[in-house]
Protein backbone atom coordinates (compact mmCIF):
# COMPACT_ATOMS: atom_id res chain seq x y z
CA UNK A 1 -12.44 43.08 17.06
CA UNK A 2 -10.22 43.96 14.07
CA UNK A 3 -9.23 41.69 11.66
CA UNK A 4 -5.50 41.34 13.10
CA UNK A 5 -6.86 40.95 16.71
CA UNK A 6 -8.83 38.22 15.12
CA UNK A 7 -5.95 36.98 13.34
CA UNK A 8 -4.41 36.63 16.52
CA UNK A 9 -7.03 35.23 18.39
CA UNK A 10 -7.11 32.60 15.44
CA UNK A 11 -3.34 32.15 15.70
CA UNK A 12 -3.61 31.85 19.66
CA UNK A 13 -6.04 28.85 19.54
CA UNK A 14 -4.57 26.89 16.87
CA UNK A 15 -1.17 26.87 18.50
CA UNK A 16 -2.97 25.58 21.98
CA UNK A 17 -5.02 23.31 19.90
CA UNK A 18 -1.80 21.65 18.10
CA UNK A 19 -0.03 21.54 21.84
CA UNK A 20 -3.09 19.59 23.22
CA UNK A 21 -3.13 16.96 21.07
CA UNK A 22 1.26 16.93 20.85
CA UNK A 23 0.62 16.34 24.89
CA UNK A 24 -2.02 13.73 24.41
CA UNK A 25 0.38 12.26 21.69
CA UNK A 26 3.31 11.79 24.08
CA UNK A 27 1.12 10.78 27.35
CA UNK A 28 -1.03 7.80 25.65
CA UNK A 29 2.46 7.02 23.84
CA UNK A 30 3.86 6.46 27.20
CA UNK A 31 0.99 4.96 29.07
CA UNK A 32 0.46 2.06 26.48
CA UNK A 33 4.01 1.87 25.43
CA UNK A 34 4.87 -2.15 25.28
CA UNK A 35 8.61 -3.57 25.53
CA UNK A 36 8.89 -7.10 24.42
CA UNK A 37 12.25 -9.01 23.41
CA UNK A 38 12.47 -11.68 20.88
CA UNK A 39 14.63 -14.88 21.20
CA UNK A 40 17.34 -13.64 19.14
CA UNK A 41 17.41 -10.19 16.64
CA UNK A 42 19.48 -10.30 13.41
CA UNK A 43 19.89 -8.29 10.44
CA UNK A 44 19.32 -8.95 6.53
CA UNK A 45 21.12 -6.58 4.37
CA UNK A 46 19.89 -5.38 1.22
CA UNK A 47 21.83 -5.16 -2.03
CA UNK A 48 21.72 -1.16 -1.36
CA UNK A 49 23.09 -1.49 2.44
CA UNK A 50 19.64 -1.45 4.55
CA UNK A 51 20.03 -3.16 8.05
CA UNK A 52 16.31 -5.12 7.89
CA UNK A 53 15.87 -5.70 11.37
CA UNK A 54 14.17 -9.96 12.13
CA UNK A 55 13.19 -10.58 15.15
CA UNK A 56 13.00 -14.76 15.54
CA UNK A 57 11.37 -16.56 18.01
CA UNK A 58 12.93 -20.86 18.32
CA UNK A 59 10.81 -23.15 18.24
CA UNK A 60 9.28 -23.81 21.77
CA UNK A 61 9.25 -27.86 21.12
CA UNK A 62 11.44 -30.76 21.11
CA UNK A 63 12.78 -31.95 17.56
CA UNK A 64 14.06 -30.57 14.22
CA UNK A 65 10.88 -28.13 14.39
CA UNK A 66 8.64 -27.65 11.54
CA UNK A 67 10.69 -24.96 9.75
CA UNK A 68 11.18 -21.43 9.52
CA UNK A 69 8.12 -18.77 8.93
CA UNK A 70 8.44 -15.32 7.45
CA UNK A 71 6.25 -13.23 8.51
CA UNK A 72 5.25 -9.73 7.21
CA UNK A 73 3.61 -6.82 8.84
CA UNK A 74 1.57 -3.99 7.16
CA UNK A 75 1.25 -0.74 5.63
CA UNK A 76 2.30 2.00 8.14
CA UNK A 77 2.91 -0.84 10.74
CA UNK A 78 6.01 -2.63 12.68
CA UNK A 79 6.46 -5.64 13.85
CA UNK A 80 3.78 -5.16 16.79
CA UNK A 81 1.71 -6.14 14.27
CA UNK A 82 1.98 -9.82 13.91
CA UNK A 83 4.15 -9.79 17.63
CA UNK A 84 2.55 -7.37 20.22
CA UNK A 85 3.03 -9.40 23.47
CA UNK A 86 2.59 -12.87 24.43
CA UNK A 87 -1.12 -13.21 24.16
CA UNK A 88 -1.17 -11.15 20.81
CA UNK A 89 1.43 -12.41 19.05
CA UNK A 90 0.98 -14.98 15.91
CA UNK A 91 4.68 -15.31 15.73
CA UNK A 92 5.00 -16.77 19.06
CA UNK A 93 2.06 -18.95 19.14
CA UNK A 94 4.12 -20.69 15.75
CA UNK A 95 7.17 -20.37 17.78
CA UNK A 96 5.17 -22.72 20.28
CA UNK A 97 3.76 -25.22 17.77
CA UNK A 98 7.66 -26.31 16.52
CA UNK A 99 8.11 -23.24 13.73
CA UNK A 100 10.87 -21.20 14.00
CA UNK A 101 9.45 -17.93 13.63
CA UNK A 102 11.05 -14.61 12.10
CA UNK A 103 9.09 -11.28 11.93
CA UNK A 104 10.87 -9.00 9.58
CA UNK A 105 10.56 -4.87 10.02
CA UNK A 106 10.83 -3.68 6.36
CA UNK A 107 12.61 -0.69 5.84
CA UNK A 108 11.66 2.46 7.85
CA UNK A 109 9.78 0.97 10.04
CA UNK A 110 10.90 -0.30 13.59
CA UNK A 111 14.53 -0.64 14.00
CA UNK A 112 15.51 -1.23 10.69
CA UNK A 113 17.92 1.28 9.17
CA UNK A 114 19.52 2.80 6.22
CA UNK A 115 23.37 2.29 5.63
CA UNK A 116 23.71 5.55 7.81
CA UNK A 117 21.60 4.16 10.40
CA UNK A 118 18.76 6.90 9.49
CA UNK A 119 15.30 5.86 8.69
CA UNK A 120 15.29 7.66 5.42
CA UNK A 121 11.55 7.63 5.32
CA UNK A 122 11.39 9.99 2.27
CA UNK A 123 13.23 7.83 0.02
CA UNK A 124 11.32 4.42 0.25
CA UNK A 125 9.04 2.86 -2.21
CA UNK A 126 6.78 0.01 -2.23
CA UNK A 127 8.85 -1.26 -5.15
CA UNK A 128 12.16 -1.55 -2.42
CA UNK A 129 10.56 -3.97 -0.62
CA UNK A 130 9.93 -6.11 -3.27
CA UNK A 131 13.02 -6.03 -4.94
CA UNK A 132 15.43 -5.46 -2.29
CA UNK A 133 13.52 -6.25 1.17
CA UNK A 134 12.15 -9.60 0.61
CA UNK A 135 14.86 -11.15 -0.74
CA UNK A 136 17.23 -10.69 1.72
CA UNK A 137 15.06 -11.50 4.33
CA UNK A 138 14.50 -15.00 2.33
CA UNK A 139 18.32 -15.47 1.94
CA UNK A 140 18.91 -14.69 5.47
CA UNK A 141 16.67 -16.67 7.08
CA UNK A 142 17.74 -19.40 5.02
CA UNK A 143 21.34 -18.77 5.57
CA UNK A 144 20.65 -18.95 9.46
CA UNK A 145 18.30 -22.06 9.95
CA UNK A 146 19.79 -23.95 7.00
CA UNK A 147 16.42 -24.91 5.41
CA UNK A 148 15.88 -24.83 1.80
CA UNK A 149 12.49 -23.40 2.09
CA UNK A 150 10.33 -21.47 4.22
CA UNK A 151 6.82 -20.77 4.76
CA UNK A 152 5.35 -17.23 4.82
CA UNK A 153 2.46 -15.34 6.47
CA UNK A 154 1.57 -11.69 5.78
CA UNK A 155 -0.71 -9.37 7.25
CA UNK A 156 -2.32 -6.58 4.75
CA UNK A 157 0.61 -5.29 2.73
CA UNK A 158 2.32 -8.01 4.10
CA UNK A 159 0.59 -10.28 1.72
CA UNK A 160 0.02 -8.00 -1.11
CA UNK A 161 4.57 -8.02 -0.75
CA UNK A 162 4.24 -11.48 -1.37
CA UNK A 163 1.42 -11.43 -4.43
CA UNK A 164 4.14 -8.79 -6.33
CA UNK A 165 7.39 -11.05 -5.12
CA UNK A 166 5.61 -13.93 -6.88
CA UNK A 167 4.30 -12.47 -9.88
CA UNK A 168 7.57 -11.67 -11.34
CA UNK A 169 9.84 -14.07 -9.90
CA UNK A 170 9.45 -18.05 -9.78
CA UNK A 171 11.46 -18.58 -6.27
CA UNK A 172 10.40 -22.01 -5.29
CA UNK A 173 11.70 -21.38 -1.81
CA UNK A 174 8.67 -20.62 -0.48
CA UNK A 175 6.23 -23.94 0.39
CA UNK A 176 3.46 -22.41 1.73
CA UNK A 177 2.13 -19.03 2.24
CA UNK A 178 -0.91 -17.40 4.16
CA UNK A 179 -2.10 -13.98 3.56
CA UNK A 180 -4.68 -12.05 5.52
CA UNK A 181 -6.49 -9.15 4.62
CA UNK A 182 -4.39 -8.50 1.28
CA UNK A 183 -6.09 -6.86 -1.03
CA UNK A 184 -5.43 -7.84 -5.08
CA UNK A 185 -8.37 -6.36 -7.04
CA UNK A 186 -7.79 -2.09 -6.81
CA UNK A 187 -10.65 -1.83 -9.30
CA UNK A 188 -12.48 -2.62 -6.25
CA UNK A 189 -10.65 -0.16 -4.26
CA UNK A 190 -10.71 2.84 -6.47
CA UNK A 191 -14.63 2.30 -5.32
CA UNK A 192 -14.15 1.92 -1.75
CA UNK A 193 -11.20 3.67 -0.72
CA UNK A 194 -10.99 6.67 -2.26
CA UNK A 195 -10.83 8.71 0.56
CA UNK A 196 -7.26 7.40 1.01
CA UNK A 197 -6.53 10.47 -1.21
CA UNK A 198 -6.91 12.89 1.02
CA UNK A 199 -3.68 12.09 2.50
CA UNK A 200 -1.55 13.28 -0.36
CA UNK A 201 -1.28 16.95 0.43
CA UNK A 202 1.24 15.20 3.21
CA UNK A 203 3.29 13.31 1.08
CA UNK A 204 4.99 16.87 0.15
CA UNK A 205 6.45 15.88 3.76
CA UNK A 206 8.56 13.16 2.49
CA UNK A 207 6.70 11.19 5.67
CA UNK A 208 3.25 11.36 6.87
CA UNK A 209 2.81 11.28 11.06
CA UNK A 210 0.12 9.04 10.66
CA UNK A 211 0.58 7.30 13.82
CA UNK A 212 1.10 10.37 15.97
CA UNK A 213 -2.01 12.14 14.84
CA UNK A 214 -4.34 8.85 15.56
CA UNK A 215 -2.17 8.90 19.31
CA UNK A 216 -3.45 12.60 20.00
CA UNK A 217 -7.39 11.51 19.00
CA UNK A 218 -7.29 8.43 20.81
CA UNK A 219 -9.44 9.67 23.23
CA UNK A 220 -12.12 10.86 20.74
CA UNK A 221 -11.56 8.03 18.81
CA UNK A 222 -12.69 5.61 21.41
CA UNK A 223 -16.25 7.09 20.81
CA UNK A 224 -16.69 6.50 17.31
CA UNK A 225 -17.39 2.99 16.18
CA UNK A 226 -17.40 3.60 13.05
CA UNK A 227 -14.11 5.41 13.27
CA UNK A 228 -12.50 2.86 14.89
CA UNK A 229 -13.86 0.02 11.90
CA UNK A 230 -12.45 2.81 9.26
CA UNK A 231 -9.27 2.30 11.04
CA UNK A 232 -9.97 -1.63 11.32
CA UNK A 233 -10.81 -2.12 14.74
CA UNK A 234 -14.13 -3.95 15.62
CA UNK A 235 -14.63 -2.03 19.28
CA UNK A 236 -16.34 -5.39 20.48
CA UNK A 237 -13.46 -6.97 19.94
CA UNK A 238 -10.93 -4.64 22.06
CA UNK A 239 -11.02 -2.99 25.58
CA UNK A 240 -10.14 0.98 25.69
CA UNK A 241 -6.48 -0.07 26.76
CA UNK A 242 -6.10 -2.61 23.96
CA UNK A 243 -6.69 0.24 21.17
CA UNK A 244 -4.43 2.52 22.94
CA UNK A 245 -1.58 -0.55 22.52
CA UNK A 246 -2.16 -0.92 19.17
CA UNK A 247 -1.98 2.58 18.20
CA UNK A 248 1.19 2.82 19.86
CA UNK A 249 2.88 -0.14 19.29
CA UNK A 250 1.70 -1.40 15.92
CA UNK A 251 1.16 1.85 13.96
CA UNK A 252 4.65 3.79 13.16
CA UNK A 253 4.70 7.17 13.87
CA UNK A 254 5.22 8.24 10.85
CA UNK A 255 4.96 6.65 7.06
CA UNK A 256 7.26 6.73 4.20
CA UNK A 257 5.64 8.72 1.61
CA UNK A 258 6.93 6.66 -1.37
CA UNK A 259 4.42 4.20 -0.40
CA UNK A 260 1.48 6.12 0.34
CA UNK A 261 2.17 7.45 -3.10
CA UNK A 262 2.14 4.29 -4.84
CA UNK A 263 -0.76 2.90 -3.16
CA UNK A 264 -2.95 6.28 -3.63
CA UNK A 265 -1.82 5.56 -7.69
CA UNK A 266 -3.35 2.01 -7.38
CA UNK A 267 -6.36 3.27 -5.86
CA UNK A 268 -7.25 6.40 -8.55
CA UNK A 269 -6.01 4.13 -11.55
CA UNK A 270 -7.46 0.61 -10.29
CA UNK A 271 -3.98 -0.83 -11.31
CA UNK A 272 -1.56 -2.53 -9.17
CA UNK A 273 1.86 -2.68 -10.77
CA UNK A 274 5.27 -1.33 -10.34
CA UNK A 275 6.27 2.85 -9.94
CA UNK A 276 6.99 2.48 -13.30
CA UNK A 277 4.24 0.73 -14.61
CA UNK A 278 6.70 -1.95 -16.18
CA UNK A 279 5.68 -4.85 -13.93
CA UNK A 280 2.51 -6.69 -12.84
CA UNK A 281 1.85 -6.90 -8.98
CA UNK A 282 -1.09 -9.18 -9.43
CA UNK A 283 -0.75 -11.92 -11.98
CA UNK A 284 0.45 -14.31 -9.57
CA UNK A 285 2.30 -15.70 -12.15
CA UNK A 286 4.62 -17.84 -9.64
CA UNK A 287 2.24 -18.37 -7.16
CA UNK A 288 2.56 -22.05 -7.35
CA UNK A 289 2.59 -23.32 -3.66
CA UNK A 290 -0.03 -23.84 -1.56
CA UNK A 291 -2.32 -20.40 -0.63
CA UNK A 292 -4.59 -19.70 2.46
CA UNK A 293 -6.21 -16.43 1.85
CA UNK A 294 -7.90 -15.31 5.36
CA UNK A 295 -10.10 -12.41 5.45
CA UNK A 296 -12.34 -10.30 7.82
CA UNK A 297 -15.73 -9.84 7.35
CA UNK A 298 -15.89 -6.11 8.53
CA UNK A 299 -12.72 -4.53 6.94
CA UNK A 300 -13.75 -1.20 5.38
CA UNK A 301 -9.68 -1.09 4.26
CA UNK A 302 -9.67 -4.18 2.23
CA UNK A 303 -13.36 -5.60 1.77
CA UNK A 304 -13.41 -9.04 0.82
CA UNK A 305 -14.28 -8.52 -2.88
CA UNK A 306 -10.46 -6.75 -3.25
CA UNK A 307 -9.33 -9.57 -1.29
CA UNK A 308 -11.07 -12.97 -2.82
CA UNK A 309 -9.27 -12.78 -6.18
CA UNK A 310 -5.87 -13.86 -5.25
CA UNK A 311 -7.22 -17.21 -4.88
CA UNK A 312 -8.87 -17.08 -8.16
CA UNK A 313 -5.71 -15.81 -10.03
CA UNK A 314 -3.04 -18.04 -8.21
CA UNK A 315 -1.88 -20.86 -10.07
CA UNK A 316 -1.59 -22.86 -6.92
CA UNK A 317 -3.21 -26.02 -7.20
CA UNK A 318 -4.16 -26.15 -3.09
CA UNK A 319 -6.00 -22.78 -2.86
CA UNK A 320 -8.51 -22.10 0.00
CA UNK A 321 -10.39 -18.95 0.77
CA UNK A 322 -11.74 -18.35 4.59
CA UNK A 323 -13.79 -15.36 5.53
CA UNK A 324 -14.13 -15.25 9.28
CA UNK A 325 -17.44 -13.19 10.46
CA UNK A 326 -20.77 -13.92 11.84
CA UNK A 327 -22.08 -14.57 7.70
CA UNK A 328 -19.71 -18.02 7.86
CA UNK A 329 -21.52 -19.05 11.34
CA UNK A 330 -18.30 -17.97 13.62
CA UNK A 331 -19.72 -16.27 16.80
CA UNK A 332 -17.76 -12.79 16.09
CA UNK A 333 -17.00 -10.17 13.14
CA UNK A 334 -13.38 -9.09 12.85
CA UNK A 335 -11.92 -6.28 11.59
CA UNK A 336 -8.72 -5.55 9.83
CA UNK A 337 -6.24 -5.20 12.84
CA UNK A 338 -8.20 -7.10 15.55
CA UNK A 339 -8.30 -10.35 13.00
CA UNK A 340 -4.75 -10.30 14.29
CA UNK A 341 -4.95 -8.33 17.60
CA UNK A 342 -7.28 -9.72 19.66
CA UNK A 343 -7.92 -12.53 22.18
CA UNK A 344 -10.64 -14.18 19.63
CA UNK A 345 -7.89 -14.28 17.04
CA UNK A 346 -5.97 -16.43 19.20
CA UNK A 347 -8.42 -18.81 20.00
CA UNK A 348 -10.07 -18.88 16.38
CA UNK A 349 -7.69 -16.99 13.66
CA UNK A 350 -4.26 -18.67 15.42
CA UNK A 351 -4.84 -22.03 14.93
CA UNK A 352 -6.08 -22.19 11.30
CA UNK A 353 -3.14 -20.43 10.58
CA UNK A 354 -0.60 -22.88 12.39
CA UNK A 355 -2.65 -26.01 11.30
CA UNK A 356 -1.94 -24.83 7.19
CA UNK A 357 1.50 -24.22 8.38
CA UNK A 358 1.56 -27.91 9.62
CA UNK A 359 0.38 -29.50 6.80
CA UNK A 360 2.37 -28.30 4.12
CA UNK A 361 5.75 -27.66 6.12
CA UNK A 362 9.04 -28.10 4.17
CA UNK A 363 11.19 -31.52 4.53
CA UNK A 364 14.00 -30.64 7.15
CA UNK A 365 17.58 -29.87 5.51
CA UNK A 366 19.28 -33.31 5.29
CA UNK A 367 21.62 -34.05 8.48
């Protein structure tokens, strides 16, 4: 064979390797596709003209409710997240304790859009959602229920969003917060998650198909345990067709690069601050209202020890710290995604979640 007959042959197998997986890409995308509807859909704009899209669930009891819950999703994720169906949804079991619930979809991700109603994935940073995103999901929300304050619950980056929202600004409409699997410490993540950096050949993209490449290896994936817990799925946790929903309904398909950029800085430098290095994500500065840290005792994409220190740094004078695993004597490990995905997360993540959220709920706006 000569070396352009090999080239061919090369060329050849590549292309029908790429097709396979673009065909097993769009087939599990359609078989596990899920179409759910909140209660009502609104929009926060941002001071630059993003349509943030917040999907609210009423509160499924009789009364003035117990007030109205932000809640955040993660890196690379939507609102599937914290609101996959009825049975996996943390949103809606809140809605059904008396919260008024509100899942927001930061920008690029789900259906939120830019001024021109594109995605603009390749112009996005980290630093937009705290600065722009947040806020105007806070004043909306506010604006709409007419509560002074609300409570907040964020899953991964969700929570890290709040850690950097609260270390530079003191915005005492927040009562109560609960953060899950939100790493702090990236001197602990410069350790463990290094090979995070492999990804940044794709930022050159300006978005990174993430999501599409794990739909195509879904079927290999399924084999690999340990792939799956790198990913933050405990396989004992979730059936074959419950990992195929959450890889297409919770991961985007693709990931604004912006982001991946800032959070492949944090974990080469150890250092979790601003793009330009002006402002402190960590201090916690403001972090003066009550602070339920949950995390997973298996999560190889935040371990614990990046995790723990928010409740050491927080100002907060009600602080508690709950790792949920077999080492605290619960009858289950958890991963990353299935401390939120799965049906032992409803029946043993859920309801330490709500009962915080009950205790330290905001005093009802005066009639």
């Amino acid at each position: 064979m000569s070396f352009m007959d090999f080239l061919g042959w090369a060329g050849g197998t590549l292309g029908f390797i790429v097709l396979l997986w673009a065909a097993a890409a769009v087939w599990i995308t359609r078989r596990h596709r899920i179409s759910t509807l909140p209660d009502e859909r609104h929009a926060a704009v941002t001071t630059d003209g993003w349509l943030l899209a917040l999907h609210r669930y009423l509160p499924r009891t009789e009364g003035p409710g117990r007030g109205p819950v932000l809640l955040c999703h993660g890196l690379l994720a939507n609102r599937g997240n914290l609101d996959l169906d009825e049975r996996r949804s943390v949103a809606r079991y809140l809605a059904g304790m008396g919260f008024d619930a509100w899942v927001i979809e930061l920008r690029g991700s789900g259906l939120s859009r830019d001024a021109n109603g594109r995605r603009g994935l390749g112009r996005i940073t980290f630093d937009d959602y705290v600065e722009r995103d947040i806020p105007a999901a806070i004043q909306t929300i506010l604006k709409e229920t007419g509560w002074e304050q609300l409570q907040w619950v964020g899953h991964s980056m969700g929570g890290m969003l709040l850690y950097a929202y609260l270390s530079n600004r003191d915005d005492r409409s927040i009562a109560a917060a609960v953060t899950i699997g939100s790493p702090i410490d990236f001197t602990v993540l410069s350790r463990t998650a290094r090979d995070l950096l492999r990804l940044r050949p794709l930022l050159r993209l300006g978005w990174v198909p993430l999501g599409y490449m794990l739909r195509g290896l879904l079927p290999l994936l399924r084999l690999s345990r340990r792939a799956l817990l790198d990913m933050g799925l405990v396989s004992s946790n979730l059936s074959g067709a419950e990992i195929g929903e959450v890889l297409v309904n919770v991961i985007e398909g693709f990931g604004p690069a912006g982001v991946l950029e800032q959070f492949g800085n944090w974990v080469e430098e150890g250092v979790y601050v601003s793009r330009d290095g002006r402002r402190p994500y960590g201090t916690l500065t403001h972090l003066r209202c009550p602070l339920l840290v949950i995390q997973p005792s298996l999560d190889n994409i935040a371990p614990p020890d990046s995790v723990r220190p928010a409740v050491d740094r927080a100002p907060a004078t009600e602080k508690t710290y709950r790792l949920f695993g077999k080492v605290s004597g619960d009858d289950r490990d958890y991963g990353h995604g299935d401390i939120l995905l799965s049906d032992a997360a409803r029946q043993n993540v859920f309801p330490l979640i709500a009962d915080w959220l009950i205790k330290h709920a905001p005093s009802p706006p005066q009639a």
